[in-house]
C-alpha atoms as a PDB file:
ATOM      1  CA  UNK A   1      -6.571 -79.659 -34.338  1.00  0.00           C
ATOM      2  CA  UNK A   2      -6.355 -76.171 -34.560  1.00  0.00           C
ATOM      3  CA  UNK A   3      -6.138 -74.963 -38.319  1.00  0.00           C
ATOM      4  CA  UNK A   4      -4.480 -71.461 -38.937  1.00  0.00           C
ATOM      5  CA  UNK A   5      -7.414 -70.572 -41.696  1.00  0.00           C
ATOM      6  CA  UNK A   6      -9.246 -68.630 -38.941  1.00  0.00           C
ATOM      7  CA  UNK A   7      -6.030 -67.091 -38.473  1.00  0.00           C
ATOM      8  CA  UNK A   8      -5.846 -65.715 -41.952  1.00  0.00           C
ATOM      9  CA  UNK A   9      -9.373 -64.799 -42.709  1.00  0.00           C
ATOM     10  CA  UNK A  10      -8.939 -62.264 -39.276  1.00  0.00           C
ATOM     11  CA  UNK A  11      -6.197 -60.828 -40.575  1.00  0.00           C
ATOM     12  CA  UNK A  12      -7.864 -60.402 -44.159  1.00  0.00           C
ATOM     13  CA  UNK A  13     -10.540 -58.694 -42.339  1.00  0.00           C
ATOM     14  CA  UNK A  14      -7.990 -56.402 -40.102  1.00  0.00           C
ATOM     15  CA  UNK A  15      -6.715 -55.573 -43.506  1.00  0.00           C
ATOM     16  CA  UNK A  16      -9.953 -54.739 -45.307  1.00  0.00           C
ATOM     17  CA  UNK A  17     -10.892 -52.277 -42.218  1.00  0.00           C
ATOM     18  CA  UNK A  18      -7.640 -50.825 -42.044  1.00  0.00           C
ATOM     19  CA  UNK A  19      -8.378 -49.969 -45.600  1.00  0.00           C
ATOM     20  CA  UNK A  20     -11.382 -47.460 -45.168  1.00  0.00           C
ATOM     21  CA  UNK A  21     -10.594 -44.313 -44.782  1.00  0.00           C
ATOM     22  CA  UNK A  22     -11.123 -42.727 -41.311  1.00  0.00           C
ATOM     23  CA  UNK A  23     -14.640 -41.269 -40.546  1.00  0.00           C
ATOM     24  CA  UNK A  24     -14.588 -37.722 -40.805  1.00  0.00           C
ATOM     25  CA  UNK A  25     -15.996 -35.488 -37.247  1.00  0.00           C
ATOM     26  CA  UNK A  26     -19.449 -34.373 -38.166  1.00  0.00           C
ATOM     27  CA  UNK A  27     -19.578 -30.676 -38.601  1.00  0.00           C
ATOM     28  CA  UNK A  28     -21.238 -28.154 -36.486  1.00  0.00           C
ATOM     29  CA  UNK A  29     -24.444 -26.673 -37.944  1.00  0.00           C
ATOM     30  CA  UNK A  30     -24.824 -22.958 -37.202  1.00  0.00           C
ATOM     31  CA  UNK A  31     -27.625 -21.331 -35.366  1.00  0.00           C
ATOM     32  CA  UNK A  32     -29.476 -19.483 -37.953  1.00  0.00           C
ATOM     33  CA  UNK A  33     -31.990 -17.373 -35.628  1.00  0.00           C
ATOM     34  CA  UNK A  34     -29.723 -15.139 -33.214  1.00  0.00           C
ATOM     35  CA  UNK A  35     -26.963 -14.969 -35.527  1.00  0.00           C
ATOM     36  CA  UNK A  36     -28.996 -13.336 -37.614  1.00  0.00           C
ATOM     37  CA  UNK A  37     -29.918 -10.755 -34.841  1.00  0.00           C
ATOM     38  CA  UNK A  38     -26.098 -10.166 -34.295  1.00  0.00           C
ATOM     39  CA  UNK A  39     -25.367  -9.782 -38.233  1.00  0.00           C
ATOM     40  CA  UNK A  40     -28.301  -7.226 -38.003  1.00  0.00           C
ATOM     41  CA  UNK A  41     -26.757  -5.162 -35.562  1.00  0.00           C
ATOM     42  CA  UNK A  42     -23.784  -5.706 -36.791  1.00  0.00           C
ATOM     43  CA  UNK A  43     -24.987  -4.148 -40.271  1.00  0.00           C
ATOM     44  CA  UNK A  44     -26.301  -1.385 -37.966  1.00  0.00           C
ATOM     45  CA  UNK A  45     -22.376  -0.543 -36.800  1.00  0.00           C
ATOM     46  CA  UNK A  46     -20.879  -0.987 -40.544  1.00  0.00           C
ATOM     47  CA  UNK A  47     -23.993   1.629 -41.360  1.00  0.00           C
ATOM     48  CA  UNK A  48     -23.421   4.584 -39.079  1.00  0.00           C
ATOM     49  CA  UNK A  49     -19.805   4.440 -40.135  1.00  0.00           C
ATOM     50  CA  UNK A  50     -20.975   4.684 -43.760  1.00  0.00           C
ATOM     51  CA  UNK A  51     -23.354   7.726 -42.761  1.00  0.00           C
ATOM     52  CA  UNK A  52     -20.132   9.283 -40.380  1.00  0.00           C
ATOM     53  CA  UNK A  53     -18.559   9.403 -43.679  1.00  0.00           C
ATOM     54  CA  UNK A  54     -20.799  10.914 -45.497  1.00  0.00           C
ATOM     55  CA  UNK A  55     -21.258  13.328 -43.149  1.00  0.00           C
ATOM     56  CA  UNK A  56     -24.965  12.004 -42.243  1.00  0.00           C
ATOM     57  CA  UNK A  57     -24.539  12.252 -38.172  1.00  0.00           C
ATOM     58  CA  UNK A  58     -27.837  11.781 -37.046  1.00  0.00           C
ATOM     59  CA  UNK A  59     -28.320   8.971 -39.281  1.00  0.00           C
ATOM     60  CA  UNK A  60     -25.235   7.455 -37.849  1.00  0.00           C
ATOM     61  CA  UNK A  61     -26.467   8.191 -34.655  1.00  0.00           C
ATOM     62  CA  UNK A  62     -29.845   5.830 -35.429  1.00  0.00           C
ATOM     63  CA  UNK A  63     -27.407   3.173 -36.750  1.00  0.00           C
ATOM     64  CA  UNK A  64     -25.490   2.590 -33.197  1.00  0.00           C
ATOM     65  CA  UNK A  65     -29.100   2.812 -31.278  1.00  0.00           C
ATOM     66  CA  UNK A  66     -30.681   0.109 -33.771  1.00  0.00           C
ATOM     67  CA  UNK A  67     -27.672  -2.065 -33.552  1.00  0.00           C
ATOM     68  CA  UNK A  68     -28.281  -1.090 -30.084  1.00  0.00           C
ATOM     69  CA  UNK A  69     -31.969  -2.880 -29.664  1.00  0.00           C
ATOM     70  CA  UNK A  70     -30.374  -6.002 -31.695  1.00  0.00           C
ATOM     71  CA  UNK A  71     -27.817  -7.216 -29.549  1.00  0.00           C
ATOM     72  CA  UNK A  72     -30.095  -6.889 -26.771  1.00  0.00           C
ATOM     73  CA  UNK A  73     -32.632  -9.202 -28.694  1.00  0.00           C
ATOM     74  CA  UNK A  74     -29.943 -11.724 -29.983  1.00  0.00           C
ATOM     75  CA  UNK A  75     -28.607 -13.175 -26.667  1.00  0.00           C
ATOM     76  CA  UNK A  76     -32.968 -13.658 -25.475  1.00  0.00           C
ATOM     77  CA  UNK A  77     -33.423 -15.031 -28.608  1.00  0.00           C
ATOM     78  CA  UNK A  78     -30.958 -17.710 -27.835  1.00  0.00           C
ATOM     79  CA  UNK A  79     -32.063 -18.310 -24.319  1.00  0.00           C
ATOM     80  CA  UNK A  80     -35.612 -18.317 -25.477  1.00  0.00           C
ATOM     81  CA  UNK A  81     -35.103 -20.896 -28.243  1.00  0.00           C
ATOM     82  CA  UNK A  82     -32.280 -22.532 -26.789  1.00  0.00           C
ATOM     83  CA  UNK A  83     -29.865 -21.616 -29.590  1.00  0.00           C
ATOM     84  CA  UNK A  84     -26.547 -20.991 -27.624  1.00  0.00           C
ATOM     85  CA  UNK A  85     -23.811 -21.532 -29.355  1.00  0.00           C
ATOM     86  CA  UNK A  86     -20.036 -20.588 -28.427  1.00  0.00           C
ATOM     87  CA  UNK A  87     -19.707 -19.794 -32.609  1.00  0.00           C
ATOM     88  CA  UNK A  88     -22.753 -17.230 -31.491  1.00  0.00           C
ATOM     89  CA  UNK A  89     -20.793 -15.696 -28.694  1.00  0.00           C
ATOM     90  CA  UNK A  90     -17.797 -14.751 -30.200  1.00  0.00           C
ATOM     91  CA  UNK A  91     -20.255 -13.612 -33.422  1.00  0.00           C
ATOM     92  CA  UNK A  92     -21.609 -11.293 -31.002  1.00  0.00           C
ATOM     93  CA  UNK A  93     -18.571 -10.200 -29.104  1.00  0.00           C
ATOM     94  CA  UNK A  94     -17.124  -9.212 -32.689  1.00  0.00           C
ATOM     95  CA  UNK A  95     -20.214  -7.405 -33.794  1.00  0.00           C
ATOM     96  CA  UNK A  96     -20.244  -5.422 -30.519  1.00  0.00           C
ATOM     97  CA  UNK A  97     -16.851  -4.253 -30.915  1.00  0.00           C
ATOM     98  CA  UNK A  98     -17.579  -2.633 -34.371  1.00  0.00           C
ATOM     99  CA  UNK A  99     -20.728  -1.136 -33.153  1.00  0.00           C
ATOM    100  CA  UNK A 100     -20.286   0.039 -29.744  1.00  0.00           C
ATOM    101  CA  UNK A 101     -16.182   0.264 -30.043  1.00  0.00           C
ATOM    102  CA  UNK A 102     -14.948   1.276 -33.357  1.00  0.00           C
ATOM    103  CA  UNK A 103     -18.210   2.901 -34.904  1.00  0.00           C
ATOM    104  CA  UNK A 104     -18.314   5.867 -31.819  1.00  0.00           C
ATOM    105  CA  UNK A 105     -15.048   6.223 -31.809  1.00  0.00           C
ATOM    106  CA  UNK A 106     -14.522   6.742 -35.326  1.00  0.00           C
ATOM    107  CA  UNK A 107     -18.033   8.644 -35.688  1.00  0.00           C
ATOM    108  CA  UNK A 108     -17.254  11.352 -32.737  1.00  0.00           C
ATOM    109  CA  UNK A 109     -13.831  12.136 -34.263  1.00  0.00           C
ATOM    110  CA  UNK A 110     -14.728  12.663 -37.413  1.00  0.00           C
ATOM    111  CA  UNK A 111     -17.400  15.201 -35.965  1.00  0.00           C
ATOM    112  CA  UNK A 112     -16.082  17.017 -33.487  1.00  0.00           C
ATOM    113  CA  UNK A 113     -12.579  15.749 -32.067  1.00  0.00           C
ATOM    114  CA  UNK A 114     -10.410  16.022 -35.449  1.00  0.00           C
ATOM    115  CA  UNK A 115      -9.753  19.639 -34.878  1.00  0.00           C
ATOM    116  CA  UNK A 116      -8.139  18.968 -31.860  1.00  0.00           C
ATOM    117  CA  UNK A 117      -5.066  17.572 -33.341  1.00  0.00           C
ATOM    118  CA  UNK A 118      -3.827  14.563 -30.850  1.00  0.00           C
ATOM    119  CA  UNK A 119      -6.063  15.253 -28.074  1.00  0.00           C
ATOM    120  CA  UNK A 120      -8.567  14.369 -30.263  1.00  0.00           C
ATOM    121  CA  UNK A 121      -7.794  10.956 -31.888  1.00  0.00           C
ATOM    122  CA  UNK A 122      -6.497   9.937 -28.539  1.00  0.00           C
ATOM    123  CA  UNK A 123      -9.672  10.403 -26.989  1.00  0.00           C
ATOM    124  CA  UNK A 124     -11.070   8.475 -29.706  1.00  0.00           C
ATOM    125  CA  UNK A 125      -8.522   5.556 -29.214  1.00  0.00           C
ATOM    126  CA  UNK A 126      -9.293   5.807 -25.473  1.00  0.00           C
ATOM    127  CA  UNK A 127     -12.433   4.677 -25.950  1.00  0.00           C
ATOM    128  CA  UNK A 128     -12.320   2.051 -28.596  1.00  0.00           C
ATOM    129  CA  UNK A 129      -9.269   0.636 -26.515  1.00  0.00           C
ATOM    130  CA  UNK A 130     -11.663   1.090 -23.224  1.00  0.00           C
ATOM    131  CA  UNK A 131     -14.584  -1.082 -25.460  1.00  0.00           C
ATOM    132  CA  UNK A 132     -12.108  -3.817 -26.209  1.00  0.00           C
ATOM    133  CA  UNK A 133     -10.789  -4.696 -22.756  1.00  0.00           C
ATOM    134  CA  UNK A 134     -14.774  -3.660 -21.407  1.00  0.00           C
ATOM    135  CA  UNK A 135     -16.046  -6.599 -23.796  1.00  0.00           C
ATOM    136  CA  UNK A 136     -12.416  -8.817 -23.268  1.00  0.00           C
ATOM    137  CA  UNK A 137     -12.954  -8.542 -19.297  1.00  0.00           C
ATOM    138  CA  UNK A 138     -16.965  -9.558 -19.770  1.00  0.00           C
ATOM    139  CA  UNK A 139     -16.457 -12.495 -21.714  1.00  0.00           C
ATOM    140  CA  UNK A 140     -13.225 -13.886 -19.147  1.00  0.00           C
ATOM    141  CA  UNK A 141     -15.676 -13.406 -16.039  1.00  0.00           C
ATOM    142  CA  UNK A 142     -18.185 -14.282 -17.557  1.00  0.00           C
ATOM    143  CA  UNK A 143     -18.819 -17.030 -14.489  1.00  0.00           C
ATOM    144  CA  UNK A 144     -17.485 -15.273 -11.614  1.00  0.00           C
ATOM    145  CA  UNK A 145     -19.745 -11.561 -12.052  1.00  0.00           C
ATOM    146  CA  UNK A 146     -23.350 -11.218 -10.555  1.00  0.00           C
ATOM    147  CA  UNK A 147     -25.323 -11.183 -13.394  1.00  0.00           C
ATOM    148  CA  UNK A 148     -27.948  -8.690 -11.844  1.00  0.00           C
ATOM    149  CA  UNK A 149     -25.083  -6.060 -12.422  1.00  0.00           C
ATOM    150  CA  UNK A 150     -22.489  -5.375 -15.227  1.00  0.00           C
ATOM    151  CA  UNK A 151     -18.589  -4.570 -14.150  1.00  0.00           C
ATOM    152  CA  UNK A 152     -18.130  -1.040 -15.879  1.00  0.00           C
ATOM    153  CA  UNK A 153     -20.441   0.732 -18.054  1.00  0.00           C
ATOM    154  CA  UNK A 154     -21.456  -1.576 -20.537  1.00  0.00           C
ATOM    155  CA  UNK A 155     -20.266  -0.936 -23.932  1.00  0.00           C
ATOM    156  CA  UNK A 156     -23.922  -0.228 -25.942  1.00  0.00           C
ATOM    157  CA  UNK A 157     -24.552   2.489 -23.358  1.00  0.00           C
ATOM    158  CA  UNK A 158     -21.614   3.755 -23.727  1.00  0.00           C
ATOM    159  CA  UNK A 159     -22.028   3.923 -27.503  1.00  0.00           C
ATOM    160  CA  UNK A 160     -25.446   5.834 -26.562  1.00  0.00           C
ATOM    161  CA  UNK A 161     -23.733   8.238 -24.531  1.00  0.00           C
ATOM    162  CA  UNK A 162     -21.298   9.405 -27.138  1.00  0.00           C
ATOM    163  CA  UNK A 163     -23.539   9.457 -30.317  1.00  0.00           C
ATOM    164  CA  UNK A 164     -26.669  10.433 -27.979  1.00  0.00           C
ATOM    165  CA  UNK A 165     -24.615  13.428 -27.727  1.00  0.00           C
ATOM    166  CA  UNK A 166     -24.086  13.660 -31.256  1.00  0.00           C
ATOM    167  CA  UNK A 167     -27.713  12.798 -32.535  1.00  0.00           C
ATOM    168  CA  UNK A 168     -29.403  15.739 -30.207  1.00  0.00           C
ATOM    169  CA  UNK A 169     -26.556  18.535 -30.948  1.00  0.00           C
ATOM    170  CA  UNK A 170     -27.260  17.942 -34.716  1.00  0.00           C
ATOM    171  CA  UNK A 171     -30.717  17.591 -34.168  1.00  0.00           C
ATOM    172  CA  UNK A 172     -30.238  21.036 -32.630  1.00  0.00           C
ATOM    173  CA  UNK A 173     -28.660  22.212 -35.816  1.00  0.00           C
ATOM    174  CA  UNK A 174     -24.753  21.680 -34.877  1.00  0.00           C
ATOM    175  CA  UNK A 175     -23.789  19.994 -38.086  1.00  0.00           C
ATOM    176  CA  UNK A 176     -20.094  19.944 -37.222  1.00  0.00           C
ATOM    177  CA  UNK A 177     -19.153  20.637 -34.017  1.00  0.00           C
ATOM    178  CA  UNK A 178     -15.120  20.658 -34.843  1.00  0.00           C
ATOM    179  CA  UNK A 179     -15.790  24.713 -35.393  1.00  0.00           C
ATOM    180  CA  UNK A 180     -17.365  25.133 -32.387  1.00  0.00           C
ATOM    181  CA  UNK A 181     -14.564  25.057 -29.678  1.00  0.00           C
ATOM    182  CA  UNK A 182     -16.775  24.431 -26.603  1.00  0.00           C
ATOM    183  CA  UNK A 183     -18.954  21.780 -28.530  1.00  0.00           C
ATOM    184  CA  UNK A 184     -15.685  20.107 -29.450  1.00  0.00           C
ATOM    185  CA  UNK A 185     -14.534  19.587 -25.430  1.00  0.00           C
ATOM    186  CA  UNK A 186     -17.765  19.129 -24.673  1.00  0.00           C
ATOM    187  CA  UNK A 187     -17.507  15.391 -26.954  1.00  0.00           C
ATOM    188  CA  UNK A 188     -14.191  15.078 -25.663  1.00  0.00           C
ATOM    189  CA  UNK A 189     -15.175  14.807 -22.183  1.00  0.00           C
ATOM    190  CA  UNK A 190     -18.212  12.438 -22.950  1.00  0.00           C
ATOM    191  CA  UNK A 191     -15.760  10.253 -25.240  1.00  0.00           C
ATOM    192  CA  UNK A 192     -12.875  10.183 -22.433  1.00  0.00           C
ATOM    193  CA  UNK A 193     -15.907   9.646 -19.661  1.00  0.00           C
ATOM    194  CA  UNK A 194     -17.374   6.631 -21.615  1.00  0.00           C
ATOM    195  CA  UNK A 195     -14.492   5.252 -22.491  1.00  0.00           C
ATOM    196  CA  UNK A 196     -12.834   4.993 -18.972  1.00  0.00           C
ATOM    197  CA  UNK A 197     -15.871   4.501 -17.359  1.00  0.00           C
ATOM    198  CA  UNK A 198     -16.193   1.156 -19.386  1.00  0.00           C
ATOM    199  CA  UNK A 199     -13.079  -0.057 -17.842  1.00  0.00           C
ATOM    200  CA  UNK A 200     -13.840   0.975 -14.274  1.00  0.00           C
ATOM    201  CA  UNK A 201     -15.562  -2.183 -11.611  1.00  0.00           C
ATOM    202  CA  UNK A 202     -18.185   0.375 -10.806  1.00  0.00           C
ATOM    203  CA  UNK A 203     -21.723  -1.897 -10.834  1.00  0.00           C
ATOM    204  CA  UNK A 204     -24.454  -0.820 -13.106  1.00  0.00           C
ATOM    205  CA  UNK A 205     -27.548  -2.920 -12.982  1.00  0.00           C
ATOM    206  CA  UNK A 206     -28.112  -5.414 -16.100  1.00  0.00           C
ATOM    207  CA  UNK A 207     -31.471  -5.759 -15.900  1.00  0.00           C
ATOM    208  CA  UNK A 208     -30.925  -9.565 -16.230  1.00  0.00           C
ATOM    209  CA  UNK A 209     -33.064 -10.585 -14.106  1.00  0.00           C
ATOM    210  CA  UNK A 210     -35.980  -8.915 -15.130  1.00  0.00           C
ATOM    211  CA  UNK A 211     -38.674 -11.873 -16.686  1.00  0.00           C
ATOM    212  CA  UNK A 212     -40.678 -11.671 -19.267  1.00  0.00           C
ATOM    213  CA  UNK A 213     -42.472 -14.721 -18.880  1.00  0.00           C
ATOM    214  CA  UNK A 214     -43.645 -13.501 -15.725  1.00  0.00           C
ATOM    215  CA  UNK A 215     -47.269 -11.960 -14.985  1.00  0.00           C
ATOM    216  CA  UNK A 216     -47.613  -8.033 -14.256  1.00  0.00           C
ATOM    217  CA  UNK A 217     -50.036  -5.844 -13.400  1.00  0.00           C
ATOM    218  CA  UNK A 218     -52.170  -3.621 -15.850  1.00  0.00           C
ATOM    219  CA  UNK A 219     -50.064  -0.310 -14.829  1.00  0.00           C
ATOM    220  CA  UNK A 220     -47.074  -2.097 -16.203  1.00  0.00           C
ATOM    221  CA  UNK A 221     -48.366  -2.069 -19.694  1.00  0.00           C
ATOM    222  CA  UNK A 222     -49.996   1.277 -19.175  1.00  0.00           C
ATOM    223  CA  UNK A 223     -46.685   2.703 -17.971  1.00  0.00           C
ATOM    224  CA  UNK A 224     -44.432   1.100 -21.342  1.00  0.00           C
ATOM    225  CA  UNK A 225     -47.310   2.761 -23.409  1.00  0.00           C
ATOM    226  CA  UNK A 226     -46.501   6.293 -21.529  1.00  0.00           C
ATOM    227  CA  UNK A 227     -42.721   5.671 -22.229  1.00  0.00           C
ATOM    228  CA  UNK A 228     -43.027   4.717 -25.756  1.00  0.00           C
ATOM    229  CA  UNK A 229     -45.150   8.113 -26.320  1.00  0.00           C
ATOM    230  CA  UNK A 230     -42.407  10.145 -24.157  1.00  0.00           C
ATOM    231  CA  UNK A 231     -39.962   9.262 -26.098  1.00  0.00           C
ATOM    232  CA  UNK A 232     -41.533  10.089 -29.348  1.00  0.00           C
ATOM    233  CA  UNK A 233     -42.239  13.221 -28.121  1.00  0.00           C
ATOM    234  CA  UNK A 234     -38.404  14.116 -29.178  1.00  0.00           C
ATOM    235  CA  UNK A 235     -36.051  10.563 -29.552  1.00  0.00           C
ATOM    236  CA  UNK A 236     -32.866  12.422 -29.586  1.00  0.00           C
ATOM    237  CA  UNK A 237     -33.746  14.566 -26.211  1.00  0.00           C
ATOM    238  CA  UNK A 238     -35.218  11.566 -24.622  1.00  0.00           C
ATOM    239  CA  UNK A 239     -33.245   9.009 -25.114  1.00  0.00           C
ATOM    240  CA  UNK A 240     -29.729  11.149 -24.720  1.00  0.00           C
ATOM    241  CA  UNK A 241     -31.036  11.997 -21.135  1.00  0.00           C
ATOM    242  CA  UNK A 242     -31.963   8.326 -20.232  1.00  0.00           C
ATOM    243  CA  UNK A 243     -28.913   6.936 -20.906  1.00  0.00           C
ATOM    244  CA  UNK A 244     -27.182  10.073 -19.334  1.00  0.00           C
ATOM    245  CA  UNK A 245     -29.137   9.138 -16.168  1.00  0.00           C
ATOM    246  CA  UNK A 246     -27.617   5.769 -16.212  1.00  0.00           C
ATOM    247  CA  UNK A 247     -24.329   6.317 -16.986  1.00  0.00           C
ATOM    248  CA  UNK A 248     -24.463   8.213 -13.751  1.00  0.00           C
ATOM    249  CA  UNK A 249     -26.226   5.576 -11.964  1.00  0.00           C
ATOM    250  CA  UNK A 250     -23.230   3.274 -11.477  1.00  0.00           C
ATOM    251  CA  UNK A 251     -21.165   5.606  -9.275  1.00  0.00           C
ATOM    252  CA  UNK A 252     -24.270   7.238  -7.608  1.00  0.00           C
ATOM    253  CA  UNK A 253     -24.839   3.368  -6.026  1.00  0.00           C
ATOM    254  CA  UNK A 254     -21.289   2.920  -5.223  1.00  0.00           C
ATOM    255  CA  UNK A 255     -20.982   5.855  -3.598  1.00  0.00           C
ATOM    256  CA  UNK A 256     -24.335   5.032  -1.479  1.00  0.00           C
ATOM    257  CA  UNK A 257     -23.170   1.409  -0.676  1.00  0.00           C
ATOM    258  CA  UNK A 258     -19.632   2.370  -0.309  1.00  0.00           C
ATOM    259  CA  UNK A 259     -21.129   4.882   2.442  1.00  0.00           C
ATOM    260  CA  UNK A 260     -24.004   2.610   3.755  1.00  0.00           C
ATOM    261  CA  UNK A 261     -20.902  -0.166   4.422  1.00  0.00           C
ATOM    262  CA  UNK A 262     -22.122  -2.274   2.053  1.00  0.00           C
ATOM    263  CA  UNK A 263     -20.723  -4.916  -1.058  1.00  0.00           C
ATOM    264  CA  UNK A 264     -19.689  -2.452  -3.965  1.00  0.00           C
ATOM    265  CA  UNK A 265     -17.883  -4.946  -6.138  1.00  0.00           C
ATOM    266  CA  UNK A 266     -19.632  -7.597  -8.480  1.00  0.00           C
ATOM    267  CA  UNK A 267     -17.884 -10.435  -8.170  1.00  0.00           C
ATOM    268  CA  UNK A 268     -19.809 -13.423  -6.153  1.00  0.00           C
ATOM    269  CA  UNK A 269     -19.045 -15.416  -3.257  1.00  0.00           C
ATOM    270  CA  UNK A 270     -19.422 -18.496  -5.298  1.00  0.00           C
ATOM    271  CA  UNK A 271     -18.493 -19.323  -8.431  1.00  0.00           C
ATOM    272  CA  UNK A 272     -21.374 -22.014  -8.396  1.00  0.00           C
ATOM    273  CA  UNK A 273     -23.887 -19.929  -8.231  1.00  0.00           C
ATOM    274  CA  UNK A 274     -22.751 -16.209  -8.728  1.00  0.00           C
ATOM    275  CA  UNK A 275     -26.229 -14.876  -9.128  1.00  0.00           C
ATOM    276  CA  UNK A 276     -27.647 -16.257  -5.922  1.00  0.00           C
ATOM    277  CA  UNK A 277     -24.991 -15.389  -3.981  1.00  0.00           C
ATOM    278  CA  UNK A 278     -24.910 -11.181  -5.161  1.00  0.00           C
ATOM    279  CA  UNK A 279     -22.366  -8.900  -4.227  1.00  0.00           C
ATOM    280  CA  UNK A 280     -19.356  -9.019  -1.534  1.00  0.00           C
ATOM    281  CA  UNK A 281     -16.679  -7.157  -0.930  1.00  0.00           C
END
């Protein structure tokens, strides 16, 4: 015969269970290694706005370029120690915005554009607007963008253009430039220039796809050794004119492949495999 005790002792069990309380999600750990990288640089932004205050340009100027060398270390860092993290790329799209948005913007108005009344702080907002929407477009096409080339200037270089600028004129002995009417359109036009040319889909090679776990010849080595004395020769002069150079060198290759009848935009055939497939029209 079938005895209801079995009955009872399942639903004494059901009860028991239905007693414990429900098993929390385990939390996410955090990637210590490139997030450290990004609060670095991030420091680096927070510090040349310090220095801007203070009226210590040049220092500022070193601030943006070593913040500058960090967030090009933190995303290899990741790669390299397989660290990703989607908590580490939003850290890092944050700490670029101070660094290479708001810390230029606020650092070239306060030295040369605040004497220009409106023009000036709406230069200013021109770029730190053109920063936001440069680093809001990169992360939303993200997967669609050949990653040999960026779409727009990307926002550190444009950070180097405007407080390259900066660095060498006070390095020249222009402590404030608002005084100095031709010194103060001359930052206009490299804040407006950076700051649209962030926005624009010209391509400007990302160097992505360089290796460095590939070999190289000797000259390679000999050649980095050559560049690193160059550019202690005079940092400010050096560096201002390389980053000139390649803020120029996205529309000089649009205009050679737009006349060659070639691909000019970066957006791949493929969404599968965007950096195999290069550029189309």
């Amino acid at each position: 015969m079938h005895d209801g005790s079995h009955d009872e002792l399942d639903l004494d069990e059901r009860d028991e269970e239905s007693d414990e309380p429900p098993r929390r999600p385990r939390r996410k750990g955090i990637y210590i290694l490139p997030n450290l990288f990004t609060l670095a640089g991030l420091f680096g932004g927070f510090y040349a706005i310090v220095m801007a205050m203070n009226g210590r340009y040049d220092q500022a100027a070193i601030g943006v370029f070593c913040a500058m060398v960090l967030d090009s270390l933190d995303g290899r860092v990741a790669r390299m120690t397989n660290t990703q993290s989607a908590f580490g790329e939003q850290m890092d799209s944050l700490s670029d915005m101070v660094s290479f948005g708001a810390a230029p913007a606020l650092i070239v108005y306060e030295w040369a554009l605040r004497g220009l009344g409106k023009l000036g702080w709406i230069a200013a907002f021109v770029y730190c607007s053109g920063a936001a929407l440069r680093l809001a477009r990169f992360n939303t096409n993200i997967g669609v963008v050949d990653k040999r080339f960026f779409q727009g200037l990307p926002s550190p270089a444009a950070a180097a253009l405007v407080t390259g600028f900066i660095w060498l004129m006070d390095d020249s002995g222009f402590k404030e430039a608002g005084a100095i009417e031709w010194l103060s359109w001359t930052a206009f036009g490299f804040t407006l220039y950076a700051g649209l040319t962030m926005v624009t889909n010209v391509p400007f090679y990302s160097f992505k796809d360089v290796s460095f776990k590939r070999t190289v010849p000797f000259i390679v080595i000999v050649a980095i050794a050559l560049f690193i004395a160059v550019v202690n020769l005079h940092p400010p002069l050096v560096l201002f004119s390389l980053f000139v150079c390649y803020g120029l060198s996205g529309y000089v290759v649009y205009a050679w492949r737009k006349t060659k009848g070639k691909p000019v935009t970066v957006f791949s055939t493929s969404t599968h495999e965007p950096d195999e497939e290069g550029l189309h029209r």
